[in-house]
C-alpha atoms as a PDB file:
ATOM      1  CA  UNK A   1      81.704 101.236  84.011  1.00  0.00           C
ATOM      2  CA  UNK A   2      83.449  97.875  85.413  1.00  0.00           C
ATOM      3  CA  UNK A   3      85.061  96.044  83.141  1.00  0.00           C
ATOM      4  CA  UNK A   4      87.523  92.810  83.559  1.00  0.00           C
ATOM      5  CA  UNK A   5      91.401  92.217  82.489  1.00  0.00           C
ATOM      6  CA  UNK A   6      93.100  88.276  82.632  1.00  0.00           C
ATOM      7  CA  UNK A   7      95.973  89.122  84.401  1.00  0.00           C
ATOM      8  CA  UNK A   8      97.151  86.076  85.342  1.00  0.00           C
ATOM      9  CA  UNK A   9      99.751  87.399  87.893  1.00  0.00           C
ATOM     10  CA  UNK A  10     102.192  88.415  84.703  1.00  0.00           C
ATOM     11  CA  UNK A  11     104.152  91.986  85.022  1.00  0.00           C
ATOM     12  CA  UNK A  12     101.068  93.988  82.726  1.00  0.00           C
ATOM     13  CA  UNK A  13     100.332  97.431  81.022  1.00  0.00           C
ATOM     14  CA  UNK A  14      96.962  98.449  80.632  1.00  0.00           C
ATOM     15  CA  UNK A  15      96.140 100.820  77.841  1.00  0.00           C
ATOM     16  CA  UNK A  16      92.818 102.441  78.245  1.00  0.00           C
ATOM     17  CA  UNK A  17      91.335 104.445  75.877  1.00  0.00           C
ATOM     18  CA  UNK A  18      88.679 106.940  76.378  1.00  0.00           C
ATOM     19  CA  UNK A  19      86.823 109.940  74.872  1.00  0.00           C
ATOM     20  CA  UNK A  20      83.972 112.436  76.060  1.00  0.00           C
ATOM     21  CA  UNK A  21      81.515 114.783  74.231  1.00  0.00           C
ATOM     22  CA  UNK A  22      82.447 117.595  76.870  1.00  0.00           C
ATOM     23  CA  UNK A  23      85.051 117.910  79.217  1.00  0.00           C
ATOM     24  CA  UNK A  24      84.572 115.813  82.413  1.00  0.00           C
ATOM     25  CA  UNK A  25      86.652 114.268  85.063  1.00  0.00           C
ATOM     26  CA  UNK A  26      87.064 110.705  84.810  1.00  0.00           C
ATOM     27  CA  UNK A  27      88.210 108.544  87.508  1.00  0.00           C
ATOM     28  CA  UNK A  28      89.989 105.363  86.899  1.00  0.00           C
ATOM     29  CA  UNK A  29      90.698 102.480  89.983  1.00  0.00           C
ATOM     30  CA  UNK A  30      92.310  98.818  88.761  1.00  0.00           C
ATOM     31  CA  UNK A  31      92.193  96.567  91.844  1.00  0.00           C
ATOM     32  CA  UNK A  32      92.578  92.947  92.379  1.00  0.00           C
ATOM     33  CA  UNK A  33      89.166  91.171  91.456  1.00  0.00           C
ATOM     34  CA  UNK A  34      89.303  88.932  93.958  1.00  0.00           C
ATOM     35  CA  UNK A  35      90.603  91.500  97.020  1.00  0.00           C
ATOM     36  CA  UNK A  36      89.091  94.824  96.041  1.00  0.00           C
ATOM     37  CA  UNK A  37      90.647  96.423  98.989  1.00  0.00           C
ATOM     38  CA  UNK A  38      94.084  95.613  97.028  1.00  0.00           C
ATOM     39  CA  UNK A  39      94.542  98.707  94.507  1.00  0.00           C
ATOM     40  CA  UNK A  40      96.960  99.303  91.997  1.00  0.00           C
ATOM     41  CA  UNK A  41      95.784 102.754  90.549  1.00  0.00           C
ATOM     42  CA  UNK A  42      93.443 104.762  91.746  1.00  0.00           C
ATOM     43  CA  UNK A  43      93.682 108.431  90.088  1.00  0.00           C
ATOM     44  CA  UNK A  44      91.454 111.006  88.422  1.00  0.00           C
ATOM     45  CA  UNK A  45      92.061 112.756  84.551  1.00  0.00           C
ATOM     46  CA  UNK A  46      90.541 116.108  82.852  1.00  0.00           C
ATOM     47  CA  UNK A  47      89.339 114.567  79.832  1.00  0.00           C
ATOM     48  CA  UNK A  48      87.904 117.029  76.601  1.00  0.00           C
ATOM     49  CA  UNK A  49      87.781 115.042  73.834  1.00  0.00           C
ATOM     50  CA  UNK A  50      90.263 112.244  73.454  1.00  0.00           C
ATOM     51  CA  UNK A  51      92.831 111.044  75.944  1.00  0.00           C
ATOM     52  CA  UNK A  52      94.627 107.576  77.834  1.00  0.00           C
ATOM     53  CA  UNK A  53      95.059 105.971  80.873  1.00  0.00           C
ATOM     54  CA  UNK A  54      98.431 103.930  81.158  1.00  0.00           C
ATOM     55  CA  UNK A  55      98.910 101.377  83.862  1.00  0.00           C
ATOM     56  CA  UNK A  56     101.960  99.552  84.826  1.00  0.00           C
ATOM     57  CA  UNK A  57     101.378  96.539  87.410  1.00  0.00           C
ATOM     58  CA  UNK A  58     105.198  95.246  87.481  1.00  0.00           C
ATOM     59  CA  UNK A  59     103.034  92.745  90.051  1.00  0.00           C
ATOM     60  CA  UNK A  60      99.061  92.025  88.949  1.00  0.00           C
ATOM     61  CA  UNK A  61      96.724  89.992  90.595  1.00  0.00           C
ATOM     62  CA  UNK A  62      94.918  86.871  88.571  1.00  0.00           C
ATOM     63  CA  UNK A  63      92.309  88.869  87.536  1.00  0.00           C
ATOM     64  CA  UNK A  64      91.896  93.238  87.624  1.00  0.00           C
ATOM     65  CA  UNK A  65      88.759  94.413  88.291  1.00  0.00           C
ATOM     66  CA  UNK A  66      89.073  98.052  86.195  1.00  0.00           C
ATOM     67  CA  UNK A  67      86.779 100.985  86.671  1.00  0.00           C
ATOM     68  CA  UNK A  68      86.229 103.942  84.677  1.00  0.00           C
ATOM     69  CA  UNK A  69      83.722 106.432  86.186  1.00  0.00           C
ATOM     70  CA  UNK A  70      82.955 110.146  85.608  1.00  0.00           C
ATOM     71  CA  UNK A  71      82.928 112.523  88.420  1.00  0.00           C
ATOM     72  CA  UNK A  72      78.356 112.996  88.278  1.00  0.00           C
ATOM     73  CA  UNK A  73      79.208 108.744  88.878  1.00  0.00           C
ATOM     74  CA  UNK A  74      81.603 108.976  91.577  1.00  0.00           C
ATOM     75  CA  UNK A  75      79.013 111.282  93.537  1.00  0.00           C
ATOM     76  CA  UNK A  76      76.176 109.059  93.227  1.00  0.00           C
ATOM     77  CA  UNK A  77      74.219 110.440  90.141  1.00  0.00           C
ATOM     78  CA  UNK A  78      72.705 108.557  87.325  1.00  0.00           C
ATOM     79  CA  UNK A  79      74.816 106.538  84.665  1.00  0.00           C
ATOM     80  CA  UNK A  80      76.447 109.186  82.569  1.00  0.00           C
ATOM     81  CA  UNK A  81      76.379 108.852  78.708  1.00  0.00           C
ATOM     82  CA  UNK A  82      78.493 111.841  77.873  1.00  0.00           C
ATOM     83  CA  UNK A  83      81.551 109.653  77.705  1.00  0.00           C
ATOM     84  CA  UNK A  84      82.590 106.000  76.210  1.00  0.00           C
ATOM     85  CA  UNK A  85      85.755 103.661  76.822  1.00  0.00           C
ATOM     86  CA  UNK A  86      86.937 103.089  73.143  1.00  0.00           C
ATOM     87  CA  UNK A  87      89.842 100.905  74.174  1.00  0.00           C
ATOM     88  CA  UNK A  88      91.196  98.777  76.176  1.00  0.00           C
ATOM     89  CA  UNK A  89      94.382  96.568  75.795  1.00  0.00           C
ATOM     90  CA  UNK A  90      97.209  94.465  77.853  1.00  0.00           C
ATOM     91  CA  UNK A  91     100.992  94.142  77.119  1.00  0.00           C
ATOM     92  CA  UNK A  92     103.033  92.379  78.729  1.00  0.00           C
ATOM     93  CA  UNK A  93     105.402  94.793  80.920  1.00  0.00           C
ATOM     94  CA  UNK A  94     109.033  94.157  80.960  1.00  0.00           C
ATOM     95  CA  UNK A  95     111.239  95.776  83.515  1.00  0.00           C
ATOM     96  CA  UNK A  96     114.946  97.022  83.351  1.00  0.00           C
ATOM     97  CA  UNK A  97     117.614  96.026  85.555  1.00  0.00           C
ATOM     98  CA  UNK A  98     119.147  98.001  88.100  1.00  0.00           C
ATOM     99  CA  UNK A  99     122.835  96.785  90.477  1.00  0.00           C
ATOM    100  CA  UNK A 100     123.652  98.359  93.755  1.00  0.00           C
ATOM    101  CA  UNK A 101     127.275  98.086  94.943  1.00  0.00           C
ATOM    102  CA  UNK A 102     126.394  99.056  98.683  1.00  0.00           C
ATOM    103  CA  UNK A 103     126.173  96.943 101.747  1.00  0.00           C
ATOM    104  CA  UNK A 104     124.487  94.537  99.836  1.00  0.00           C
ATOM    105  CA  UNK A 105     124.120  92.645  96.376  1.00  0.00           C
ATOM    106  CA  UNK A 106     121.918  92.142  93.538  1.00  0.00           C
ATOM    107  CA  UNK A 107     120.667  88.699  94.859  1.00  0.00           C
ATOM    108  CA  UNK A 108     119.533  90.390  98.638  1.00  0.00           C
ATOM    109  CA  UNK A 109     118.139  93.254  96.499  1.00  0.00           C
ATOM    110  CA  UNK A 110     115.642  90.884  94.670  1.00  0.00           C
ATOM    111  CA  UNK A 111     115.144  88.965  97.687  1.00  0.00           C
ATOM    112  CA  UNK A 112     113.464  92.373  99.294  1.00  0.00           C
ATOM    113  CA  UNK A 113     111.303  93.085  96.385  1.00  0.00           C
ATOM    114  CA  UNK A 114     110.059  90.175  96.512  1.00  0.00           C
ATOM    115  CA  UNK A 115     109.311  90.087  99.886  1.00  0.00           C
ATOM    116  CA  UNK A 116     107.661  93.820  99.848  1.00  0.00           C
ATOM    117  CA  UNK A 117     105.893  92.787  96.656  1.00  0.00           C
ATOM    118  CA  UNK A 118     104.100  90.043  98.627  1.00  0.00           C
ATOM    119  CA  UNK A 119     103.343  92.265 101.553  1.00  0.00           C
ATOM    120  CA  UNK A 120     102.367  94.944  99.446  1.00  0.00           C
ATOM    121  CA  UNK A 121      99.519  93.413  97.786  1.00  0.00           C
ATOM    122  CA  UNK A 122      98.485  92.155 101.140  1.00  0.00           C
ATOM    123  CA  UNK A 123      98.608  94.885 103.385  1.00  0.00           C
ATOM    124  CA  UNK A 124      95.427  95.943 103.130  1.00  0.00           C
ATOM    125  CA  UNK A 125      93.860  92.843 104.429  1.00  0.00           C
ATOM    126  CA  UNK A 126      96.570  91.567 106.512  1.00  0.00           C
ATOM    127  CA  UNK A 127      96.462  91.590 110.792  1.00  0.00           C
ATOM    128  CA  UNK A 128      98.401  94.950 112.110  1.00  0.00           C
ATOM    129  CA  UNK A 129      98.065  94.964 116.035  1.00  0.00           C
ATOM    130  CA  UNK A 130     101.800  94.489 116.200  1.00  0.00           C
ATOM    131  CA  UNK A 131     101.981  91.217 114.043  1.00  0.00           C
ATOM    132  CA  UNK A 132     105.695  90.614 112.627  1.00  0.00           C
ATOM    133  CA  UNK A 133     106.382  89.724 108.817  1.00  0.00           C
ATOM    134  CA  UNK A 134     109.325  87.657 107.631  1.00  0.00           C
ATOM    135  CA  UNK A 135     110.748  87.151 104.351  1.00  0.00           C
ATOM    136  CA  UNK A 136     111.485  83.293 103.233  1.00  0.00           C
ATOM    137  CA  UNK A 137     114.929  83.845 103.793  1.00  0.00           C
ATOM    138  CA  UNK A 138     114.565  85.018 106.889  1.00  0.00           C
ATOM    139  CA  UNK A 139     116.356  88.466 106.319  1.00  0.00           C
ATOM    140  CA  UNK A 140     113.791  91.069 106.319  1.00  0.00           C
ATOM    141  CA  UNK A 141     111.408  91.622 109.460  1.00  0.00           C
ATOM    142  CA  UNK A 142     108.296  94.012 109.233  1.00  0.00           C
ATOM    143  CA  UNK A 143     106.284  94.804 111.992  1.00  0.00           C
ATOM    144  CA  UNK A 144     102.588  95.687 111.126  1.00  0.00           C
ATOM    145  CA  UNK A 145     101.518  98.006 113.440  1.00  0.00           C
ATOM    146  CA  UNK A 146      98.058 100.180 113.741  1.00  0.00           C
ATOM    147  CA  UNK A 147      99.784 103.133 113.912  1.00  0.00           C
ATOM    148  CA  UNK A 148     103.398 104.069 114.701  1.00  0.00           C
ATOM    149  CA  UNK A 149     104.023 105.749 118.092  1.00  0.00           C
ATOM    150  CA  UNK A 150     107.058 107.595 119.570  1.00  0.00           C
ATOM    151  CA  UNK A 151     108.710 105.049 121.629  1.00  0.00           C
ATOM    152  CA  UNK A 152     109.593 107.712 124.427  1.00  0.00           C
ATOM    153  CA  UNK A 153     106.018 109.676 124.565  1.00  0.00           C
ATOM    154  CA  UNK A 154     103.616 107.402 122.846  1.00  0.00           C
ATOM    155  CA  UNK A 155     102.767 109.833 120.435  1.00  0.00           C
ATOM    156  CA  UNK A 156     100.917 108.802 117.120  1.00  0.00           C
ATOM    157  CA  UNK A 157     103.475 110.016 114.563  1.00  0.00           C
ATOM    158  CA  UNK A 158     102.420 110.606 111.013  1.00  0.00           C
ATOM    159  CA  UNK A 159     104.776 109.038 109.352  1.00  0.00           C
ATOM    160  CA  UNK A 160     103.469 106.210 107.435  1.00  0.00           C
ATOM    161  CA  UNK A 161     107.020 104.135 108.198  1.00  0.00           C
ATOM    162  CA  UNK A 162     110.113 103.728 109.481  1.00  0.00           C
ATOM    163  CA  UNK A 163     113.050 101.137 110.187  1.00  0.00           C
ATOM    164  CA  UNK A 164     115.554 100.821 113.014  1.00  0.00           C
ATOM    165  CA  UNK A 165     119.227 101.862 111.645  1.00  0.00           C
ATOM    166  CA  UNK A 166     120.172  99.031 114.522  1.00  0.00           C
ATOM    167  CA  UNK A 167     118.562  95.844 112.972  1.00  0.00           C
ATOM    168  CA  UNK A 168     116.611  97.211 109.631  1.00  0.00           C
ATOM    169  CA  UNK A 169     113.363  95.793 111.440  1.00  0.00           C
ATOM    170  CA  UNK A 170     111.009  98.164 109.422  1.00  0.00           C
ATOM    171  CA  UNK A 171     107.948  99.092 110.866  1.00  0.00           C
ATOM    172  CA  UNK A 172     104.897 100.410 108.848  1.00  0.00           C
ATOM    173  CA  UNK A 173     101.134 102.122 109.826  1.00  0.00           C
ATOM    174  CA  UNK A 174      98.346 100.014 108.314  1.00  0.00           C
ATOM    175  CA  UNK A 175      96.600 103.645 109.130  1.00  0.00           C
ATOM    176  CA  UNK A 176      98.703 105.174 106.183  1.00  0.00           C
ATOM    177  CA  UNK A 177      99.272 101.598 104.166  1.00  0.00           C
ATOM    178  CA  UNK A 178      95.064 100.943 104.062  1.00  0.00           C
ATOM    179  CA  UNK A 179      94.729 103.868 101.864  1.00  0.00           C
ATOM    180  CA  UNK A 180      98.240 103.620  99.468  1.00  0.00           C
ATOM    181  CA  UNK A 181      97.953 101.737  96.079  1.00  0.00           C
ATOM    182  CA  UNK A 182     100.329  98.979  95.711  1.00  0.00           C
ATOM    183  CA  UNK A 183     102.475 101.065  93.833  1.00  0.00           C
ATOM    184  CA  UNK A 184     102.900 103.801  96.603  1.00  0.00           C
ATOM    185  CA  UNK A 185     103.406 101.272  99.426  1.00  0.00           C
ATOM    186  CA  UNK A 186     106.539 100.180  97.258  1.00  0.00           C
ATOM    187  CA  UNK A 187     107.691 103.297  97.362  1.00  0.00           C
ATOM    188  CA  UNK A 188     107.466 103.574 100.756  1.00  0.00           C
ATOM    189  CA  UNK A 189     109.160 100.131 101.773  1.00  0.00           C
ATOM    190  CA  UNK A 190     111.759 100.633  98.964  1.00  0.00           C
ATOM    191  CA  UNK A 191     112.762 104.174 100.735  1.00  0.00           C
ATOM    192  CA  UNK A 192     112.817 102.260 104.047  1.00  0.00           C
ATOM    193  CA  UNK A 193     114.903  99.718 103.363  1.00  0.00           C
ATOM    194  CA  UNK A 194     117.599 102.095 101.415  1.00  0.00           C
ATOM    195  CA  UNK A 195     117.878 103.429 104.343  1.00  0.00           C
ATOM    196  CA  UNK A 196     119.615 100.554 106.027  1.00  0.00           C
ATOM    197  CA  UNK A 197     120.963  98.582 103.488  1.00  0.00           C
ATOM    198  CA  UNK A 198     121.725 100.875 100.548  1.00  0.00           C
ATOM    199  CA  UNK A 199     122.807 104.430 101.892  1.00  0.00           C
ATOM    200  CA  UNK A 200     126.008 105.460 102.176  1.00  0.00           C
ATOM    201  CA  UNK A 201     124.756 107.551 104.993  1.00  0.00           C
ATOM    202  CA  UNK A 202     121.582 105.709 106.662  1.00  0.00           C
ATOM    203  CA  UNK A 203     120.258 108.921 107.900  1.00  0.00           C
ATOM    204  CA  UNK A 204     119.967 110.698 104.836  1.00  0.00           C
ATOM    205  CA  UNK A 205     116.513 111.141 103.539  1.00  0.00           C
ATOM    206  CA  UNK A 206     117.503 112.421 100.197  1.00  0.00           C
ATOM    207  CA  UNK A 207     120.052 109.262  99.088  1.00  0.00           C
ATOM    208  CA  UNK A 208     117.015 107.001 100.638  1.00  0.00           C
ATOM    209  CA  UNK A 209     114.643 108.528  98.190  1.00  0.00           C
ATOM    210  CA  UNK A 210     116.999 108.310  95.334  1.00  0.00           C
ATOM    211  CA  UNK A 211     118.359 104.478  95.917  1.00  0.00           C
ATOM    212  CA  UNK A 212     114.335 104.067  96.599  1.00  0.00           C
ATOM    213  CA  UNK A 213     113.329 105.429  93.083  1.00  0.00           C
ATOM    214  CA  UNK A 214     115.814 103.691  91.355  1.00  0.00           C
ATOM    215  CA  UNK A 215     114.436 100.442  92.034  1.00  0.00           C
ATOM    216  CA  UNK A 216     110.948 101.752  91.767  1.00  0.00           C
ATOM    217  CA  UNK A 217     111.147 103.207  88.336  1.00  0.00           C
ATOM    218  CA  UNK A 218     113.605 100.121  86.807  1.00  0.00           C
ATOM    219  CA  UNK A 219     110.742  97.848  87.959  1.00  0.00           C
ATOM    220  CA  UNK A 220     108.307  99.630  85.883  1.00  0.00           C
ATOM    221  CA  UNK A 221     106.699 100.924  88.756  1.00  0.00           C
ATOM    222  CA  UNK A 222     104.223 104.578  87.910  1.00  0.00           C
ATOM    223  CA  UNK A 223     105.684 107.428  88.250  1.00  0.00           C
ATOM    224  CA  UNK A 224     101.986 108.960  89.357  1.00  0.00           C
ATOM    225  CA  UNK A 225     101.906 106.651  92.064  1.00  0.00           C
ATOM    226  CA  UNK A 226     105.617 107.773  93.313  1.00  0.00           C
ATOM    227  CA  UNK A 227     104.625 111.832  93.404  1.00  0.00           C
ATOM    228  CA  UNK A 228     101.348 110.599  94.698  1.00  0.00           C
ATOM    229  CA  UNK A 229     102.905 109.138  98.012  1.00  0.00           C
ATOM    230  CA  UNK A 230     105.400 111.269  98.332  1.00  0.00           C
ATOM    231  CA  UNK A 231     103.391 114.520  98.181  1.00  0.00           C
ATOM    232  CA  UNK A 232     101.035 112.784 100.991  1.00  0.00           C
ATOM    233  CA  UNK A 233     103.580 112.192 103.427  1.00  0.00           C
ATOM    234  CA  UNK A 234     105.701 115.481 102.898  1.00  0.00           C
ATOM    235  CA  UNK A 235     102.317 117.635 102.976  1.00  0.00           C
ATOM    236  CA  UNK A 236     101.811 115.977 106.597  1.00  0.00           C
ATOM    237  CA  UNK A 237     105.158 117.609 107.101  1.00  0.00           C
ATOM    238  CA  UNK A 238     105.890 120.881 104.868  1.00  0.00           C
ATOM    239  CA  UNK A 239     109.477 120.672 106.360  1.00  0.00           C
ATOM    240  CA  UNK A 240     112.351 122.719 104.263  1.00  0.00           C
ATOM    241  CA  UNK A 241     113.993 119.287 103.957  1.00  0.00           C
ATOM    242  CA  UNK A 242     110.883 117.997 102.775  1.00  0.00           C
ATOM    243  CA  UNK A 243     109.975 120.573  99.888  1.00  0.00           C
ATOM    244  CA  UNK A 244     114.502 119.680  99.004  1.00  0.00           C
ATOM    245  CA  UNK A 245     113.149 116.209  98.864  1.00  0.00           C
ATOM    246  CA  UNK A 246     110.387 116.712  96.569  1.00  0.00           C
ATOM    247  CA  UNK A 247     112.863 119.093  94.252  1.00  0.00           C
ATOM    248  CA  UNK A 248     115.455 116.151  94.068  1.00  0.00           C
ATOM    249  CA  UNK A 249     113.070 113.392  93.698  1.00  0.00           C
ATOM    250  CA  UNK A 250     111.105 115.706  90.749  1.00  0.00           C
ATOM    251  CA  UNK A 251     114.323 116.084  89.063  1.00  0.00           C
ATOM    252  CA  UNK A 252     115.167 112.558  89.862  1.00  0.00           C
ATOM    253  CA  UNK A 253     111.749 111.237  87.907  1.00  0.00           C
ATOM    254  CA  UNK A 254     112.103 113.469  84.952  1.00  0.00           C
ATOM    255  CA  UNK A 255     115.493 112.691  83.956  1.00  0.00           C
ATOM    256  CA  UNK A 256     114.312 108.803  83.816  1.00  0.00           C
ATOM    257  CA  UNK A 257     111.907 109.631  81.638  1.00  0.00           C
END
């Protein structure tokens, strides 16, 4: 079932309603009408009976393609009647404010969203190859690369980014980005750049994730999204640092809530 929401670029919720005569899986994607490759959900729900999909686009395209589909759809069977959508609604979204006292201000902070906004709702559609990316003002540099090698062996890492703790140049995999929502690339580029600018200490993956959520979550950004990309990248690398990342950054979500 496709089915169309005016947008108009404004900071949106989606409330979608739905119900089934038997429980079913139902899969839900909202991408940009226009640039289908550009997601900003795409999860799955056990529905028996009753039940709601909420989506929060802090940034939304002109017009969102949405589309509700049960698992028999999904694999390429017939149209399946066992289910209906009985609502569907937008709200305006309004996000909360956050103010970081670190190496920089409030003003630089916005000026980064904004910037990894725009390249987030890009990325899937942008040139890689090594092309560079520069923020209006000049102060933010990422360089779009295929994948992301180890400098001294030329080894495809699997990390999906990373930024220099020399310059902040941040470089990101269109490998990993290609498949993220635009939701879980901010996650990612809001991590990176804690790293440099925000951290008290710029090697420590724990305050990055922290500083990163922060931000995320006062933007109105899903939490689904945020476990989402951060359970891909840490099950690429079931580290014991990595499952103390996922504790903290659990905690970290819940308490906001």
């Amino acid at each position: 079932m496709n089915f169309f929401a005016s947008t108009q670029y404004r900071p949106s919720k989606l409330l979608l309603g739905v119900e089934t005569y038997e429980p079913k899986v139902l899969y839900l994607v909202v991408r940009d009408a226009k640039n289908p490759q550009t997601q900003y959900t795409n999860r799955y729900m056990t529905v028996n009976g009753q039940a709601e999909f909420e989506v929060y686009m802090p940034v939304a395209p002109k017009e969102a393609e949405i589309i509700i589909a049960s698992e028999q759809e999904v694999q390429g069977g017939r149209k399946d009647t066992q289910y209906r959508v009985r609502k569907a609604r937008r709200d305006d979204l309004y996000s909360g404010h956050f103010n970081f006292q670190a190496t920089t201000g409030r003003s630089d902070v916005d000026s980064f969203i904004k910037f990894a906004e725009e390249f987030a709702g890009k990325a899937s559609y942008s040139s890689a190859g090594g092309s560079m990316y520069v923020s209006d003002d000049g102060k933010y540099r990422i360089l779009y690369l295929d994948k992301i090698v180890d400098r001294g062996t030329g080894r495809v890492l699997k990390t999906p980014a990373r930024i220099s703790r020399t310059t902040g140049q941040i470089e990101i995999s269109k490998h990993h980005f290609k498949q993220y929502t635009v939701p879980m690339r901010m996650a990612i580029l809001l991590h990176e750049f804690s790293h440099f600018y925000l951290n008290d200490n710029s090697a420590d993956e724990i305050e990055a994730d922290l500083n990163a959520l922060a931000m995320y979550l006062e933007k109105g950004y899903p939490t689904v999204d945020a476990y989402n990309v951060f359970t891909q990248v840490f099950a690429d690398s079931p580290t014991d640092l990595n499952k103390a990342r996922y504790k903290r950054i659990d905690e970290f979500i819940k308490r906001y809530r």
